[in-house]
N, C-alpha and C. Protein backbone atom coordinates (compact mmCIF):
# COMPACT_ATOMS: atom_id res chain seq x y z
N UNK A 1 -39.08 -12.08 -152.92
CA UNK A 1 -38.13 -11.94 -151.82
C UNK A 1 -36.74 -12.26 -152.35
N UNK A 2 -36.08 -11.78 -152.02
CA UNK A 2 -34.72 -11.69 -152.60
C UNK A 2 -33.87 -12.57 -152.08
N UNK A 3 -33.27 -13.59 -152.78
CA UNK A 3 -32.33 -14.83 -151.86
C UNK A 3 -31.37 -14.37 -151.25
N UNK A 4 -30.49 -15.22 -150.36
CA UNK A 4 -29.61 -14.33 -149.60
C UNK A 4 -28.63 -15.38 -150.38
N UNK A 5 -27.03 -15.09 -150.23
CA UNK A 5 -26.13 -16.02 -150.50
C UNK A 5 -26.28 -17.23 -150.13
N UNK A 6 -25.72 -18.50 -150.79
CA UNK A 6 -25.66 -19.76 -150.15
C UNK A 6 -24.33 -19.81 -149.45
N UNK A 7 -24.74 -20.94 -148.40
CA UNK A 7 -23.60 -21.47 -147.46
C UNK A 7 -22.65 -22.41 -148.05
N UNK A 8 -21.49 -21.88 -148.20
CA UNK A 8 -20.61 -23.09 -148.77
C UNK A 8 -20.50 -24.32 -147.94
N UNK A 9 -20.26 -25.84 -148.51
CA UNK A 9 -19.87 -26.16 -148.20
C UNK A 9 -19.14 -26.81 -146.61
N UNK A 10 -17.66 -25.84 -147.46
CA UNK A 10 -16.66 -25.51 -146.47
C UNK A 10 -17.09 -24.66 -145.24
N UNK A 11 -17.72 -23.82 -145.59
CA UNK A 11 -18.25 -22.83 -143.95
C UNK A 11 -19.18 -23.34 -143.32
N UNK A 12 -19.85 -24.57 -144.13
CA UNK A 12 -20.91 -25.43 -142.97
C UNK A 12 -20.25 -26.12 -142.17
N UNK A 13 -19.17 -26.66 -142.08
CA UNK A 13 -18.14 -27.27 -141.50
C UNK A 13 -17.82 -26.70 -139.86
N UNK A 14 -17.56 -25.50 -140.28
CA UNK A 14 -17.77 -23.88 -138.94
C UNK A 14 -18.90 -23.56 -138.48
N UNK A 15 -19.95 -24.23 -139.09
CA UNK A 15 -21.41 -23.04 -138.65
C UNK A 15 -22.16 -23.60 -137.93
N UNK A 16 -21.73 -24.57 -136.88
CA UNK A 16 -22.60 -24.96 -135.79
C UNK A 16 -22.96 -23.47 -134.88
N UNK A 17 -22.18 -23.00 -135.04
CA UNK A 17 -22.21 -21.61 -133.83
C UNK A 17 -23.24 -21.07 -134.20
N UNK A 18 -23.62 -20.47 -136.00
CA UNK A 18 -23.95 -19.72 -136.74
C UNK A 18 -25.50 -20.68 -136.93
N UNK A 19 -25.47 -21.79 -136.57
CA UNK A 19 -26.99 -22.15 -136.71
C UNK A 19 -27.79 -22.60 -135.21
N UNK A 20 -26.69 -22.55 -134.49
CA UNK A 20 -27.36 -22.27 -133.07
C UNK A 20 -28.06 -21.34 -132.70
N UNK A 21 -27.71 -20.09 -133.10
CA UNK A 21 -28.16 -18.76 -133.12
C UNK A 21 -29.56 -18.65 -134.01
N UNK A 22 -29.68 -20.01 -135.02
CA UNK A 22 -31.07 -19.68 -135.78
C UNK A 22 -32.32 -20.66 -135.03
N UNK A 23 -31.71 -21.72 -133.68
CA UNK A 23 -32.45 -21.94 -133.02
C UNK A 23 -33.46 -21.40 -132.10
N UNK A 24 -34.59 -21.35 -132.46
CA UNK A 24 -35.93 -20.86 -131.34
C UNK A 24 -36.41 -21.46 -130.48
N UNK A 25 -36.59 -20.48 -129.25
CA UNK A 25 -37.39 -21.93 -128.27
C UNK A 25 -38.94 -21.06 -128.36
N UNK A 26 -39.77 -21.96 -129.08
CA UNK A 26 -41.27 -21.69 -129.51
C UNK A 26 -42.10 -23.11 -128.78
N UNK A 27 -43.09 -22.22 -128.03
CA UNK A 27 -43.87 -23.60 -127.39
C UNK A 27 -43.22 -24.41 -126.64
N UNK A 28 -42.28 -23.85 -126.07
CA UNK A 28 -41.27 -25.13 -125.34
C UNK A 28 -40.75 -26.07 -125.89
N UNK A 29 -40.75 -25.80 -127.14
CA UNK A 29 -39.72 -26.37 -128.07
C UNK A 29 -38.57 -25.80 -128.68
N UNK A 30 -37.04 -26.39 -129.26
CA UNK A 30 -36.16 -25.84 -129.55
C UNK A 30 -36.76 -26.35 -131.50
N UNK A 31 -36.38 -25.15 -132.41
CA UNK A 31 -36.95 -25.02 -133.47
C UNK A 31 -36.13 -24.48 -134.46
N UNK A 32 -36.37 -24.41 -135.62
CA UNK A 32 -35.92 -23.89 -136.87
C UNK A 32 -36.88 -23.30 -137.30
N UNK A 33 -36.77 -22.30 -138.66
CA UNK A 33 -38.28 -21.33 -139.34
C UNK A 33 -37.50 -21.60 -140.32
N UNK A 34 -38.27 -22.06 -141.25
CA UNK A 34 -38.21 -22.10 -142.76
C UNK A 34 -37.93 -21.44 -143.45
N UNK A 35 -37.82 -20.11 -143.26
CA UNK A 35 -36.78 -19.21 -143.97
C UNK A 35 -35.04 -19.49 -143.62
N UNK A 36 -34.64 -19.53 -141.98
CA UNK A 36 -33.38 -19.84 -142.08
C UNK A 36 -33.09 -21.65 -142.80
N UNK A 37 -33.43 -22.55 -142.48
CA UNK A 37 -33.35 -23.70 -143.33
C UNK A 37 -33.27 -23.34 -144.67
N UNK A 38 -34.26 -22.87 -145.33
CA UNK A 38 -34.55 -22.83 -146.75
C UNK A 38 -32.86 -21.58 -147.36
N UNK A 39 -32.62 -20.88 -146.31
CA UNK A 39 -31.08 -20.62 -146.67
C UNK A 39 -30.16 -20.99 -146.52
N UNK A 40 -30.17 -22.15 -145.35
CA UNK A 40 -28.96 -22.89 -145.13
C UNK A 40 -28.56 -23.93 -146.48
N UNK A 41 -30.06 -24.37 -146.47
CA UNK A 41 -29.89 -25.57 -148.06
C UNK A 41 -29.77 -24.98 -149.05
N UNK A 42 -30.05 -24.02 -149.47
CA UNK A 42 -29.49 -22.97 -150.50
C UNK A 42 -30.51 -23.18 -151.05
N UNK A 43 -32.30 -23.33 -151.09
CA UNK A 43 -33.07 -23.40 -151.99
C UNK A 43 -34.34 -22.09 -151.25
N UNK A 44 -35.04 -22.03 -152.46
CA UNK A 44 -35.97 -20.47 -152.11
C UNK A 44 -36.80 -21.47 -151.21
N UNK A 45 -37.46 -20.97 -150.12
CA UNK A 45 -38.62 -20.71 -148.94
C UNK A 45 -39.61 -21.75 -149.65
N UNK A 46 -40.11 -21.22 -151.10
CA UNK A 46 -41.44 -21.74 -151.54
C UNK A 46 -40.86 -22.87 -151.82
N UNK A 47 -39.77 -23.06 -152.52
CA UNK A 47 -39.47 -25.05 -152.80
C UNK A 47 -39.31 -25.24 -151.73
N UNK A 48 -38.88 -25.03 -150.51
CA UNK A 48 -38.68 -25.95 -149.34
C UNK A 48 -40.55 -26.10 -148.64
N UNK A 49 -41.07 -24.92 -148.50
CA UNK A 49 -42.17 -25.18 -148.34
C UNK A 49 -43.35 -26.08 -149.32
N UNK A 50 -42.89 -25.92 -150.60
CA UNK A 50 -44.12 -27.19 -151.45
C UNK A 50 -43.13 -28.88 -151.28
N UNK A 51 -42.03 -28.79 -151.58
CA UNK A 51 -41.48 -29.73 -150.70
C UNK A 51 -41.90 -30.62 -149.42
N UNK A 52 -42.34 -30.04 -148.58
CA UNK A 52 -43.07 -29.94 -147.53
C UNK A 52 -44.45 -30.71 -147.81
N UNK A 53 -45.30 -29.41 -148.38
CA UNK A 53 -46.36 -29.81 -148.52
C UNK A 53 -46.81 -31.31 -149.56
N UNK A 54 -45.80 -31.59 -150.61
CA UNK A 54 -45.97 -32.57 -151.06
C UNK A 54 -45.92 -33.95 -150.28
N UNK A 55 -44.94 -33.52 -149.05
CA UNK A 55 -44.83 -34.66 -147.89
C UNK A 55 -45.48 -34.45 -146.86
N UNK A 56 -46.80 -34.21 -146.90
CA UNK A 56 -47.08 -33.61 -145.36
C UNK A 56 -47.13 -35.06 -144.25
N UNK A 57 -47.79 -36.01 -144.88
CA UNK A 57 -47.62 -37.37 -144.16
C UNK A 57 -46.52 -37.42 -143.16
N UNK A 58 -45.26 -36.69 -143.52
CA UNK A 58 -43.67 -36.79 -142.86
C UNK A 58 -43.34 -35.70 -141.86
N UNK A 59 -44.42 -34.87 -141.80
CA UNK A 59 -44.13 -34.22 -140.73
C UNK A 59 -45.65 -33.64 -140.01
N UNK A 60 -45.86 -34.94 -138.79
CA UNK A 60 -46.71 -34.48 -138.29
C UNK A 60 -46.58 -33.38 -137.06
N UNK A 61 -47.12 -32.53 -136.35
CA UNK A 61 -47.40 -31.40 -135.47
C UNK A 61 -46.24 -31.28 -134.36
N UNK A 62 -45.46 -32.84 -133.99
CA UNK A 62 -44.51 -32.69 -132.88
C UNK A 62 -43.24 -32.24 -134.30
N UNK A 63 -43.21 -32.77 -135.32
CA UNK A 63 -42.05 -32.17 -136.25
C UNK A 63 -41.88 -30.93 -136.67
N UNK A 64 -43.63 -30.44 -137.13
CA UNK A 64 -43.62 -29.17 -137.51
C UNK A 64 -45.08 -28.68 -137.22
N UNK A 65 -45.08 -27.31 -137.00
CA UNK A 65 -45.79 -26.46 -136.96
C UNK A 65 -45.82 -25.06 -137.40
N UNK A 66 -46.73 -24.59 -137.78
CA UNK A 66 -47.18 -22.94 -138.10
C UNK A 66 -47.23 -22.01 -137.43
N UNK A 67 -46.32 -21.17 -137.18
CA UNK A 67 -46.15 -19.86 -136.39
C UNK A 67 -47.58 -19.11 -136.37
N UNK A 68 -47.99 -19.19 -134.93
CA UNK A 68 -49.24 -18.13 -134.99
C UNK A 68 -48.75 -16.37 -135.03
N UNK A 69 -49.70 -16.03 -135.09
CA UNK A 69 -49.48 -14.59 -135.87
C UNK A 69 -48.35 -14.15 -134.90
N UNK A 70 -48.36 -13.81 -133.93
CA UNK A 70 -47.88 -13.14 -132.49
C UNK A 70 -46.39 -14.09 -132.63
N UNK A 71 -46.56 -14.82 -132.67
CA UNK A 71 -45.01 -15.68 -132.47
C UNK A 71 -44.68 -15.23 -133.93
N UNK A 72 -45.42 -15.28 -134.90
CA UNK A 72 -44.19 -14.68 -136.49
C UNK A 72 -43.57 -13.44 -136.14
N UNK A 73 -44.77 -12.56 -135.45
CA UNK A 73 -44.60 -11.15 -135.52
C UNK A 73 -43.21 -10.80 -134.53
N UNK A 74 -43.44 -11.44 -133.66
CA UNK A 74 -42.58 -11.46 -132.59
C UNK A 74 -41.22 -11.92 -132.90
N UNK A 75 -40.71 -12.71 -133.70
CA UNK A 75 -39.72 -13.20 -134.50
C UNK A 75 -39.34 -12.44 -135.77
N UNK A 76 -40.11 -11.75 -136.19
CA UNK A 76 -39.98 -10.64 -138.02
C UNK A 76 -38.54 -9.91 -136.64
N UNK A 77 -38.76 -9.23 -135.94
CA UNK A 77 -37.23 -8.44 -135.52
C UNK A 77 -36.11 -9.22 -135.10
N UNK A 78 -36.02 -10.14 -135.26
CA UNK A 78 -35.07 -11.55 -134.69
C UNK A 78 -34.51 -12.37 -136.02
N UNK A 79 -35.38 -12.34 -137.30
CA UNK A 79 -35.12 -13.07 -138.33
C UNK A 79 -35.12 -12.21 -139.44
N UNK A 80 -34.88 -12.16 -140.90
CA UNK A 80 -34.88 -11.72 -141.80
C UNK A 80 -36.15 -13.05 -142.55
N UNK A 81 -37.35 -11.94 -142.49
CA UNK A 81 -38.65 -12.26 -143.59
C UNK A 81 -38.78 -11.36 -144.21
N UNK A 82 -40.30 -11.67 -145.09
CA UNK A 82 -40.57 -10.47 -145.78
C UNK A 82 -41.78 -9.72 -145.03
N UNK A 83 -41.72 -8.41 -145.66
CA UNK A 83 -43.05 -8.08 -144.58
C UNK A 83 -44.56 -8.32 -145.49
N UNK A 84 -44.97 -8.83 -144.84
CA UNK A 84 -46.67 -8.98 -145.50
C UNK A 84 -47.33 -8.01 -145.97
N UNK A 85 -46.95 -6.99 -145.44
CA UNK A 85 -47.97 -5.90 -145.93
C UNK A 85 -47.46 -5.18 -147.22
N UNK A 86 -46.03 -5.39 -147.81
CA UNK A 86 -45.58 -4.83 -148.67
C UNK A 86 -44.76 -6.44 -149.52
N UNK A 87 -46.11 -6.82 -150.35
CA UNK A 87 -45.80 -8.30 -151.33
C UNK A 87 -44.95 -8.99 -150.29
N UNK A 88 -45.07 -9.47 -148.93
CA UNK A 88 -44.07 -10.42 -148.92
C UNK A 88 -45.10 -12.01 -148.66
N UNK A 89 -44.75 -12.68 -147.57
CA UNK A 89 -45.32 -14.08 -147.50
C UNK A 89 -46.66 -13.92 -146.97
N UNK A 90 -48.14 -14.69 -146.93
CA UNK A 90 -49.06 -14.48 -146.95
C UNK A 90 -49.36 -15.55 -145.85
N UNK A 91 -48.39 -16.75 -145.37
CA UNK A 91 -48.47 -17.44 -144.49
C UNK A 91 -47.53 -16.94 -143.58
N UNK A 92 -47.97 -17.45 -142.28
CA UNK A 92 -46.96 -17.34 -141.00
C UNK A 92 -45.22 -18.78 -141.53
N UNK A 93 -44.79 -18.36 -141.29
CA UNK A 93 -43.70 -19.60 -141.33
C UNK A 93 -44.02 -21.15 -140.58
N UNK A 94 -43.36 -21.67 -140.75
CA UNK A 94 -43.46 -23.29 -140.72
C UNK A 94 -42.11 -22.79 -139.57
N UNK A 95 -42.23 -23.52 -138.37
CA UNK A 95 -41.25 -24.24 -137.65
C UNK A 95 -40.79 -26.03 -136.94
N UNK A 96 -39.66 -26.24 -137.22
CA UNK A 96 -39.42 -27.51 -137.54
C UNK A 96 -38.73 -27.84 -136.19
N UNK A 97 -39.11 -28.69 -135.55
CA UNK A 97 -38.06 -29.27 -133.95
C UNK A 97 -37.58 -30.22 -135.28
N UNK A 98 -36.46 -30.73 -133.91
CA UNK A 98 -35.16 -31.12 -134.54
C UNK A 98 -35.69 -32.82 -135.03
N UNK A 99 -36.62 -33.05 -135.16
CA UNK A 99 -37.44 -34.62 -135.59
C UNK A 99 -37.77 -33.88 -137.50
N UNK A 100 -38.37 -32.91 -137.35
CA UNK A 100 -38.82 -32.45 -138.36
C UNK A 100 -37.62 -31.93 -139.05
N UNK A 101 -36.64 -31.15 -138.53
CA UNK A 101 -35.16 -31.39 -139.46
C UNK A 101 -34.46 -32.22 -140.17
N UNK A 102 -34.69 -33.47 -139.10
CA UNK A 102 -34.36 -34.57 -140.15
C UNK A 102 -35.12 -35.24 -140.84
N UNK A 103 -36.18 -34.83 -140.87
CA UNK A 103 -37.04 -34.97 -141.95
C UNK A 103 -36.99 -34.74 -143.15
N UNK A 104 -36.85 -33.51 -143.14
CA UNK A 104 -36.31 -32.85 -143.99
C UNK A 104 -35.37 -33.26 -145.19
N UNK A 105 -34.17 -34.11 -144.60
CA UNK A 105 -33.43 -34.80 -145.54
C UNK A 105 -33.91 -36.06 -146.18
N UNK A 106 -35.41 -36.67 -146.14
CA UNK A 106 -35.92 -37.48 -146.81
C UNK A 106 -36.67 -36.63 -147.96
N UNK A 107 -36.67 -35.58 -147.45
CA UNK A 107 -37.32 -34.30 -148.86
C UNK A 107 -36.73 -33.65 -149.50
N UNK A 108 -35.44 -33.42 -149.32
CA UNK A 108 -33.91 -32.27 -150.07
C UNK A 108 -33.29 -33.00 -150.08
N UNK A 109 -32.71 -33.78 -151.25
CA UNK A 109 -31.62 -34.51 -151.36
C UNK A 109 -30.88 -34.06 -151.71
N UNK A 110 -30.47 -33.30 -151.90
CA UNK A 110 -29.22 -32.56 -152.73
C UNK A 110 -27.99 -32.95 -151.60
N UNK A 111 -26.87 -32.74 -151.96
CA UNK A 111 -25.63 -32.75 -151.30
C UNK A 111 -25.66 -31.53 -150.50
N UNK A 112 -25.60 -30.93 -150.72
CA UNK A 112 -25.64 -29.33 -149.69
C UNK A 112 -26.67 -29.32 -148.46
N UNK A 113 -27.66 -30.15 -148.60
CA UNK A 113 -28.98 -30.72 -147.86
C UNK A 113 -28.66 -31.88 -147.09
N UNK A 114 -28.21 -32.38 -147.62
CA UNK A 114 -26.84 -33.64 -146.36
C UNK A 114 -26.31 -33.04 -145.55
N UNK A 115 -25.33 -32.14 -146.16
CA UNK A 115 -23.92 -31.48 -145.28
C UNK A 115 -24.73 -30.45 -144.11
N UNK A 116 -25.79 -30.03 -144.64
CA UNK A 116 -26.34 -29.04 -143.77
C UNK A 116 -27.39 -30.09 -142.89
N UNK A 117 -27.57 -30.84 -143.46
CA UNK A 117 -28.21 -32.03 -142.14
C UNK A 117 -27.51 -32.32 -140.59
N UNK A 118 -26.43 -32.77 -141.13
CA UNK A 118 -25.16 -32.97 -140.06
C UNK A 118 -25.22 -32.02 -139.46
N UNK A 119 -24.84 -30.64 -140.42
CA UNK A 119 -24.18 -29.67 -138.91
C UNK A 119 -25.44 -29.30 -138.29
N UNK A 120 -26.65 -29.24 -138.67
CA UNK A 120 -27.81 -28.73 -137.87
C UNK A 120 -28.30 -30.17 -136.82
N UNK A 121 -28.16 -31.54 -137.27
CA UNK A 121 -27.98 -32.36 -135.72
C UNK A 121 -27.08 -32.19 -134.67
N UNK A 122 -25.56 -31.37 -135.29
CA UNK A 122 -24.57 -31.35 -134.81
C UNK A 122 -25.19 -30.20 -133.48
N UNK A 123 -25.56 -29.31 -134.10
CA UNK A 123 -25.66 -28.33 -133.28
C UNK A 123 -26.75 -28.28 -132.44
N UNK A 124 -28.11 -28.76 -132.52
CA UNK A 124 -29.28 -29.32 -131.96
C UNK A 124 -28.19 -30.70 -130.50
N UNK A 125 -27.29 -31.29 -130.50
CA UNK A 125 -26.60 -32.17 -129.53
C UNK A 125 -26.32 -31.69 -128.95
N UNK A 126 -24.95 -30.49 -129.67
CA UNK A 126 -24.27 -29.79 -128.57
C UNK A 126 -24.97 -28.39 -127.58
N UNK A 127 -26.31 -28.51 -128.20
CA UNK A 127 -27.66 -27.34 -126.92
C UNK A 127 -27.48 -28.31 -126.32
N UNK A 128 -28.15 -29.54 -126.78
CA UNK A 128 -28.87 -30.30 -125.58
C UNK A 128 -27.68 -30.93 -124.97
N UNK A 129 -26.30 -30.89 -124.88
CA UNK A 129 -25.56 -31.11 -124.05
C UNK A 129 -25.03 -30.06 -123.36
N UNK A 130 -25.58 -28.67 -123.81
CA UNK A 130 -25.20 -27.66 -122.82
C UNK A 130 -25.94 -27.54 -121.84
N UNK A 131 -27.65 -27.75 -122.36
CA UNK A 131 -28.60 -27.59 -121.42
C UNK A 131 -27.97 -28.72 -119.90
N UNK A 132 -27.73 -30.04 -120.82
CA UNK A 132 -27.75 -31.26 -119.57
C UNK A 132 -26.78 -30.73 -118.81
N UNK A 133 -25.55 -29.87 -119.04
CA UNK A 133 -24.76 -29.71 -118.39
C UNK A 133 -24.91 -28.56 -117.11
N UNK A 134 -25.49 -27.49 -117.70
CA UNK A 134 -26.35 -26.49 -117.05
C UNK A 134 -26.92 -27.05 -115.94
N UNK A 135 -28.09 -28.11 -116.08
CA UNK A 135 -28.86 -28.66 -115.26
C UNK A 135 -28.09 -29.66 -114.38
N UNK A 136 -27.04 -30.05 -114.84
CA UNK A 136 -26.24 -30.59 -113.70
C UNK A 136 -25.16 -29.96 -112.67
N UNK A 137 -24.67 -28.81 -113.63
CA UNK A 137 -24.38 -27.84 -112.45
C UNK A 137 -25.26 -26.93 -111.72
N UNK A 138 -26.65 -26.90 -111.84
CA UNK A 138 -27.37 -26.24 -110.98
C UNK A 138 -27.66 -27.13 -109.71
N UNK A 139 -27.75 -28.51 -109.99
CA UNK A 139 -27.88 -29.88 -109.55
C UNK A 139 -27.35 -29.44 -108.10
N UNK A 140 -25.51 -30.08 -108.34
CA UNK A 140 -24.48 -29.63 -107.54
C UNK A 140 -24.58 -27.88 -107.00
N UNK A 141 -24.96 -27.30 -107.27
CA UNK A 141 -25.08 -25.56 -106.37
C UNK A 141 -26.13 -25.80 -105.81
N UNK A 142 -27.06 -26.74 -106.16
CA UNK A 142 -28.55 -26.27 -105.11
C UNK A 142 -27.89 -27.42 -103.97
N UNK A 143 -27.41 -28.55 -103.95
CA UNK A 143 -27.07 -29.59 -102.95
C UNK A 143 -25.73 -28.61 -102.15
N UNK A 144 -24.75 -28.14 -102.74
CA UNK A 144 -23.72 -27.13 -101.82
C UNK A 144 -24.33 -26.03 -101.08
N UNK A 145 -25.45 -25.26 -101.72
CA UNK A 145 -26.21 -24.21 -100.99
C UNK A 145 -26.91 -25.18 -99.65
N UNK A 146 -27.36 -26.13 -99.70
CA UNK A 146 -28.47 -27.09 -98.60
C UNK A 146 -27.07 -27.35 -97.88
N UNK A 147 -25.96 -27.69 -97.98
CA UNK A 147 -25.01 -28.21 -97.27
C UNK A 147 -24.53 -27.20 -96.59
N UNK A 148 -24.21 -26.07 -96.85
CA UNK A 148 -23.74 -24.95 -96.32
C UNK A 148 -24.69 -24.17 -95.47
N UNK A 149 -25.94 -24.22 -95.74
CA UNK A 149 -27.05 -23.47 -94.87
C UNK A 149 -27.30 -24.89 -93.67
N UNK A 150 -27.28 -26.18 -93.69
CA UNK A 150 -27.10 -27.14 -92.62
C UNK A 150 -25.52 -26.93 -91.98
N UNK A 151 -24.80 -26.50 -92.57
CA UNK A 151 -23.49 -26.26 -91.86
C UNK A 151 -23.41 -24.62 -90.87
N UNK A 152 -23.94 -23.97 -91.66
CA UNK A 152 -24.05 -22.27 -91.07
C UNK A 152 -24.72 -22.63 -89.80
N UNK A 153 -25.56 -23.21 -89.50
CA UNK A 153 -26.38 -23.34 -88.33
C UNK A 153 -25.18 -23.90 -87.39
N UNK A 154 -24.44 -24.90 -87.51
CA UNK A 154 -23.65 -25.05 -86.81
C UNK A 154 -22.14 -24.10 -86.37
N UNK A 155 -21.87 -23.69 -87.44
CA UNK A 155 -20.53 -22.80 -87.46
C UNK A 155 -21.16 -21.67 -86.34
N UNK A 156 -22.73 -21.03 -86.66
CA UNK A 156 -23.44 -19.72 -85.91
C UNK A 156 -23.04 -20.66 -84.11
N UNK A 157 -23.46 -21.54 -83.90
CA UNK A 157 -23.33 -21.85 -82.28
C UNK A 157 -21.64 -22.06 -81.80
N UNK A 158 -20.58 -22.26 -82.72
CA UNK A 158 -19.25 -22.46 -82.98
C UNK A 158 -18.84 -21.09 -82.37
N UNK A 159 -19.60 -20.22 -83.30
CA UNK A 159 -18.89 -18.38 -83.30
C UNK A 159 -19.71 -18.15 -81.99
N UNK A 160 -20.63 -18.69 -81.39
CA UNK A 160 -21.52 -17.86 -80.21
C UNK A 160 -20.69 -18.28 -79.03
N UNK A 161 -20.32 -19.59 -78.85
CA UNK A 161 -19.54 -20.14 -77.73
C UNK A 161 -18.09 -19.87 -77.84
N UNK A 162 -17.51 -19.77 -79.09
CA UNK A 162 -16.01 -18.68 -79.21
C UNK A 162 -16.17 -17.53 -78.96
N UNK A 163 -17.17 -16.71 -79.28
CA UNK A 163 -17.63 -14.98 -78.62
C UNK A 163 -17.22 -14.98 -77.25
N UNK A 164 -18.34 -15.85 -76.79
CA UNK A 164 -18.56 -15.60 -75.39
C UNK A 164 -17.27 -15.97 -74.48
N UNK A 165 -16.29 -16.93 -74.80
CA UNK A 165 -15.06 -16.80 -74.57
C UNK A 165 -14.06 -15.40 -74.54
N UNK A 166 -14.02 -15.27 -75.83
CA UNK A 166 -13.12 -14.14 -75.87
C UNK A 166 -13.94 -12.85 -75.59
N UNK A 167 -14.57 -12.55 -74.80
CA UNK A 167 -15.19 -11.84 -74.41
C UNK A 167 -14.85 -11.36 -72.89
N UNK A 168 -15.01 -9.47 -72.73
CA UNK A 168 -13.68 -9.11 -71.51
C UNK A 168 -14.95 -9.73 -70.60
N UNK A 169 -14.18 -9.61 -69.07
CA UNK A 169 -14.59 -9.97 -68.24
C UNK A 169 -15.20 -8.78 -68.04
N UNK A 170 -16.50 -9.80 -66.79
CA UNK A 170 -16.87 -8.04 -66.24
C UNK A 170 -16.69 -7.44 -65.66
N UNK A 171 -16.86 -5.55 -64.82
CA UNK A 171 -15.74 -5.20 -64.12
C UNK A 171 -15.45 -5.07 -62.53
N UNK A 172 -16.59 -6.37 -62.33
CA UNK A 172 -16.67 -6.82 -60.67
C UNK A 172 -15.42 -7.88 -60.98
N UNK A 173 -14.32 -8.51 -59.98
CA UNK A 173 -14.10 -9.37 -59.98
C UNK A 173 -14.79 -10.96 -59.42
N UNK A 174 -14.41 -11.77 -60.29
CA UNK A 174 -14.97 -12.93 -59.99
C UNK A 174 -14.72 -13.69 -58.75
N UNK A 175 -15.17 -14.19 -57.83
CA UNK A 175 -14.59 -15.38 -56.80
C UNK A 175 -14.81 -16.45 -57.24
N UNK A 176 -13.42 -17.38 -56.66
CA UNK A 176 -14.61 -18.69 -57.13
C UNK A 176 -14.14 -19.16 -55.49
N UNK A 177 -15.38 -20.44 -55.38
CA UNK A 177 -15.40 -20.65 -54.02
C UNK A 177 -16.17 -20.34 -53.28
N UNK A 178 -16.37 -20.79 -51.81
CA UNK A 178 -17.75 -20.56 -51.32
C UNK A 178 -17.33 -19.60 -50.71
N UNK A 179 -18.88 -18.81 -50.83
CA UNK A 179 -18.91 -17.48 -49.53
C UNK A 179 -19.09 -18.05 -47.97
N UNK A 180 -18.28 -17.82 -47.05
CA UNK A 180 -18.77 -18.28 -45.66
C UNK A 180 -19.40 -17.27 -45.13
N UNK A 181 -19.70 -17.42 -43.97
CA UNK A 181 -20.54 -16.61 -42.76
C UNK A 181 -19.76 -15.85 -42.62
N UNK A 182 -19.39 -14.85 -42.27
CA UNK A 182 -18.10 -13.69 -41.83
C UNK A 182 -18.67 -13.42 -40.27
């Protein structure tokens, strides 16, 4: 499989955006695949994966897991892999929640494996502070929608007794006062 360029540095600095976008939500989890990691740190797939495997103790099932077939397959048009059927990987990918990311940096020490530590917690915070934020403005719209549908009920009897006001008379005239005997 053919490496892709490494990430400088300097452009990891910028690439919270650029590794948000390599976040998956698999299993109801938010995730990484071992191909984008293994390019962010600038090392091939198979060292990050025997890496791995030399530590498996360090990443148990809530850190990482193995893409079943249907979830790889389903991800091959979303990610750059190789295809299996023509020499590429013979396993499904490894995906890492953000426990198993930082894991990770007890297994890649390199400097480039630091810097890319940071910005991938960096960017794993600022989801989960978009999500919290999301969920707190849905918070506030579902309590304004309940306030406004308890208010509509009232405004509706407001507009029925202002109707019926401005509403013509009818085209008998009215008396007021008692009818006598004539």
């Amino acid at each position: 499989m053919p490496h892709k360029k490494n990430l400088t540095t300097s452009s990891l600095a910028a690439s919270v955006q650029l590794i948000e976008r390599r976040i998956y939500l698999i299993r109801g989890q938010k995730v990484m695949i071992d191909v984008d990691l293994a390019e962010l740190y600038g090392v091939p797939t198979k060292h990050l994966t025997q890496g791995v495997a030399r530590n498996m103790k360090r990443f148990p099932e809530d850190f990482m897991f193995r893409l079943r077939k249907e979830e790889a397959d389903s991800l091959r048009s979303q990610i750059v892999t190789s295809n299996p059927g023509h020499g590429g990987t013979r396993y499904s990918p490894y995906a890492f929640t953000e426990q198993g990311v930082a894991m990770l940096s007890s297994v890649l020490k390199s400097e480039q494996a630091i810097e890319v530590n940071i910005a991938i917690m960096r960017a794993f915070v600022r989801l989960r502070q978009m999500l919290e934020t999301n969920e707190e403005l849905n918070r506030k719209f579902a309590a304004v929608i309940k306030t406004l549908s308890t208010h509509d009920k009232y405004f509706r009897i407001v507009f029925d007794e202002l109707k019926k006001l401005t509403e013509k008379p009818s085209s008998s005239p009215r008396r007021i006062g008692f009818k006598g005997d004539s």
